[in-house]
N, C-alpha and C. Protein backbone atom coordinates (compact mmCIF):
# COMPACT_ATOMS: atom_id res chain seq x y z
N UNK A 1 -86.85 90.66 -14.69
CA UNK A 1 -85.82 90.77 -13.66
C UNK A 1 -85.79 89.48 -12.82
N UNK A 2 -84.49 89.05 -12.37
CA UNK A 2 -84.41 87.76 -11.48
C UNK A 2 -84.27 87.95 -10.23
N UNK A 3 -85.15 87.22 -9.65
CA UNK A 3 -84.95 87.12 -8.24
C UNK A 3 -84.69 86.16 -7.35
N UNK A 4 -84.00 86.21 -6.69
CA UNK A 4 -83.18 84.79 -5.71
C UNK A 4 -83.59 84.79 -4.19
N UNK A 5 -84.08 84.16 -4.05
CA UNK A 5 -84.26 84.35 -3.03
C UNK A 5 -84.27 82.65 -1.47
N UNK A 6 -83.33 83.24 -1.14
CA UNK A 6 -82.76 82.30 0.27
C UNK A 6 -83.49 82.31 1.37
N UNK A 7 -83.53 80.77 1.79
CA UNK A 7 -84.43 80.94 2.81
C UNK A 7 -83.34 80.30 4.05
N UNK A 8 -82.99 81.31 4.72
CA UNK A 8 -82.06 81.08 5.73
C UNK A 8 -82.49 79.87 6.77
N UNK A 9 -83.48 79.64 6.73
CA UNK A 9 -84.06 79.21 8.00
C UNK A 9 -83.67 77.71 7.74
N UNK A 10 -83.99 77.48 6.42
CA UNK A 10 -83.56 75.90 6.10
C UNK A 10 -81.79 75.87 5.47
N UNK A 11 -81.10 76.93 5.06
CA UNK A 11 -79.59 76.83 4.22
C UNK A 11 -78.51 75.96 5.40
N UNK A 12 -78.06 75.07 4.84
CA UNK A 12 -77.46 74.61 6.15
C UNK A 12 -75.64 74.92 5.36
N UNK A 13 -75.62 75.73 4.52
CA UNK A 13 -74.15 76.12 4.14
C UNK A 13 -73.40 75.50 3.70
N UNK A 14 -73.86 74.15 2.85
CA UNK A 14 -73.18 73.01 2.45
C UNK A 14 -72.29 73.66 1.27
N UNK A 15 -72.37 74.68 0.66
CA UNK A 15 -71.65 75.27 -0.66
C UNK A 15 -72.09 74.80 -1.80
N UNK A 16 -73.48 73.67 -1.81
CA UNK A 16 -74.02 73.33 -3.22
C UNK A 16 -74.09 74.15 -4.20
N UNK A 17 -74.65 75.43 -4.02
CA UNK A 17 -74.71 76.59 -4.34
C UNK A 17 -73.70 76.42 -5.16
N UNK A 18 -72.82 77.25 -4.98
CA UNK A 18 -71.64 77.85 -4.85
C UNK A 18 -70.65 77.18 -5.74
N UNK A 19 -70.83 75.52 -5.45
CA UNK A 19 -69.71 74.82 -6.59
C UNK A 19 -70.70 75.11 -7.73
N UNK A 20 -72.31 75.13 -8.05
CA UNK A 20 -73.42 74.72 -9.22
C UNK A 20 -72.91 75.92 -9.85
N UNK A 21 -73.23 77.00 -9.40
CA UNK A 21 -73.12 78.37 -10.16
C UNK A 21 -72.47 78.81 -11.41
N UNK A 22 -72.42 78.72 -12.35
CA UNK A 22 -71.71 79.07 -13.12
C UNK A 22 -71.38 80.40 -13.58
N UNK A 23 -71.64 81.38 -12.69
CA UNK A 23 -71.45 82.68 -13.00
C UNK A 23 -70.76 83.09 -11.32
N UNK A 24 -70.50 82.51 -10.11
CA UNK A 24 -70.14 82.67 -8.83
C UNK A 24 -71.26 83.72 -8.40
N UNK A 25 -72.35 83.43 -8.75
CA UNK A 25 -72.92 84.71 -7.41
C UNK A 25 -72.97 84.44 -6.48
N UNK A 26 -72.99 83.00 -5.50
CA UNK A 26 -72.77 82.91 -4.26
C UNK A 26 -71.54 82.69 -3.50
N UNK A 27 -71.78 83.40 -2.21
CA UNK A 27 -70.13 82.52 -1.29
C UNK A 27 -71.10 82.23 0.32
N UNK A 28 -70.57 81.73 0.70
CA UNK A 28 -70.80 81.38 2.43
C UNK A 28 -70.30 81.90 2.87
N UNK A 29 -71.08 83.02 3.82
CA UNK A 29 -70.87 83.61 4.71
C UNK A 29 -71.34 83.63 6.21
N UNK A 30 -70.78 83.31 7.13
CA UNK A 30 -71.19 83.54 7.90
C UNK A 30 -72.27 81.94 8.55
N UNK A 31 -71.25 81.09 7.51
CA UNK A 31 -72.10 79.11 7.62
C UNK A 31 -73.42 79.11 7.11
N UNK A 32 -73.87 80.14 6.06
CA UNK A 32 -75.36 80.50 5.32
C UNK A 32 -74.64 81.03 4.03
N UNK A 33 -75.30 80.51 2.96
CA UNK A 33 -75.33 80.99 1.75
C UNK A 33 -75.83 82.33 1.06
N UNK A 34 -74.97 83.49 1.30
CA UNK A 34 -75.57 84.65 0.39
C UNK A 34 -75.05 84.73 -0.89
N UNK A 35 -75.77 85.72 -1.78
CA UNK A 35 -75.83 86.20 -3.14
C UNK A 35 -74.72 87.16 -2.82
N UNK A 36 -73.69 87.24 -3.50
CA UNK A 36 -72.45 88.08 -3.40
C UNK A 36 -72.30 89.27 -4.36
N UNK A 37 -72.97 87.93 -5.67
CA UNK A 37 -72.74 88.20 -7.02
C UNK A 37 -73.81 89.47 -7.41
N UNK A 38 -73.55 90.14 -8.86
CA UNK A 38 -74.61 91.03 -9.39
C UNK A 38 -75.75 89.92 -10.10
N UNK A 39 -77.01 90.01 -9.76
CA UNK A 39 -78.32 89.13 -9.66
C UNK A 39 -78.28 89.21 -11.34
N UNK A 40 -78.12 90.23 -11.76
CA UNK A 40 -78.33 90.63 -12.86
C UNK A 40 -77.37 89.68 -14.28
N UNK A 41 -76.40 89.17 -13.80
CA UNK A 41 -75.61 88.06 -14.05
C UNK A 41 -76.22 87.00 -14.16
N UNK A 42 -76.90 86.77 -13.27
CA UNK A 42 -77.83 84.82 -13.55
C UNK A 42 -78.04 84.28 -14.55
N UNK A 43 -77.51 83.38 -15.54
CA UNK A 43 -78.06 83.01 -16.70
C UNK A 43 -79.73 82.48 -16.10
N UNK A 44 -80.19 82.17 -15.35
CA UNK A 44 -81.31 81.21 -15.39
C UNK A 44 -81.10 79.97 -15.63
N UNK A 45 -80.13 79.35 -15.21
CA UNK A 45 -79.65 77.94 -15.72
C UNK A 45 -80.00 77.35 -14.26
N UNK A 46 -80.81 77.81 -12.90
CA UNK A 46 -81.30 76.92 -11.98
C UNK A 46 -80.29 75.96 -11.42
N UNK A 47 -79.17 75.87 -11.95
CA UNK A 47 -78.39 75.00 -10.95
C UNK A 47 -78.54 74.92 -9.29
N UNK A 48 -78.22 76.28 -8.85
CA UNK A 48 -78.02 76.17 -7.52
C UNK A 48 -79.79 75.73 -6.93
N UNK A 49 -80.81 76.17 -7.35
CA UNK A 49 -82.19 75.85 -6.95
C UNK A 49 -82.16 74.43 -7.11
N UNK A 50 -81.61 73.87 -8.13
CA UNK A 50 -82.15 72.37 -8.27
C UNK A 50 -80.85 71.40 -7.41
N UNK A 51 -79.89 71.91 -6.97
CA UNK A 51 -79.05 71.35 -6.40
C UNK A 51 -78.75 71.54 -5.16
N UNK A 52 -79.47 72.46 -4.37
CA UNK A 52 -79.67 72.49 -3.03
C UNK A 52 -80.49 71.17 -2.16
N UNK A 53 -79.65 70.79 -1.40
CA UNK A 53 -80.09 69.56 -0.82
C UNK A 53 -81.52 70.12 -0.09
N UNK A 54 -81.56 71.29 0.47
CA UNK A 54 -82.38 71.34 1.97
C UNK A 54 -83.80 72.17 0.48
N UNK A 55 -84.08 72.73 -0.47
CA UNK A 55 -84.58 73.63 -1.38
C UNK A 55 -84.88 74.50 -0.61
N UNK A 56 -83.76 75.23 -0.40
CA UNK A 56 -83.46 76.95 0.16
C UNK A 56 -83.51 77.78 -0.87
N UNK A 57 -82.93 77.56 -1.92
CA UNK A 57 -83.14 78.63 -2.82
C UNK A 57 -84.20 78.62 -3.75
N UNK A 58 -84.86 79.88 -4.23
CA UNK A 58 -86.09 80.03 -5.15
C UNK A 58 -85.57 80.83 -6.07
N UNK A 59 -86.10 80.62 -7.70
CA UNK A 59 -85.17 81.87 -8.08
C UNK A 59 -86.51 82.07 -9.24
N UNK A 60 -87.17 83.24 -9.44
CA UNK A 60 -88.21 83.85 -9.76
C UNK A 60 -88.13 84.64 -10.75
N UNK A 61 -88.49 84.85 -12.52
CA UNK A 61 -88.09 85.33 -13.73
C UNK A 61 -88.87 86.67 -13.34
């Protein structure tokens, strides 16, 4: 099972995320990046983890 996990404290809402994704699980909400999408969708292709400027996101097999 995949797990994503955001660390608000550092997301500064740039949408890196969000353009990387290739399946859209994220949107900005609220000027912070949440998971919108079904997790269960993730290829594991790490885009948004490796393309986050601030490394807010972790994503865990």
């Amino acid at each position: 099972m995949v797990k994503i996990e955001i660390d608000f404290e550092k997301c500064i809402g740039c949408g890196a995320c969000v353009n990387a994704c290739p399946v859209s699980l994220y949107e900005i909400v609220d000027e912070k990046s949440k998971v919108t999408g079904n997790v269960d969708d993730c290829v594991l292709c790490r885009a948004c983890e490796t393309t986050c400027p601030v490394g807010a996101i972790t994503i865990t097999e």
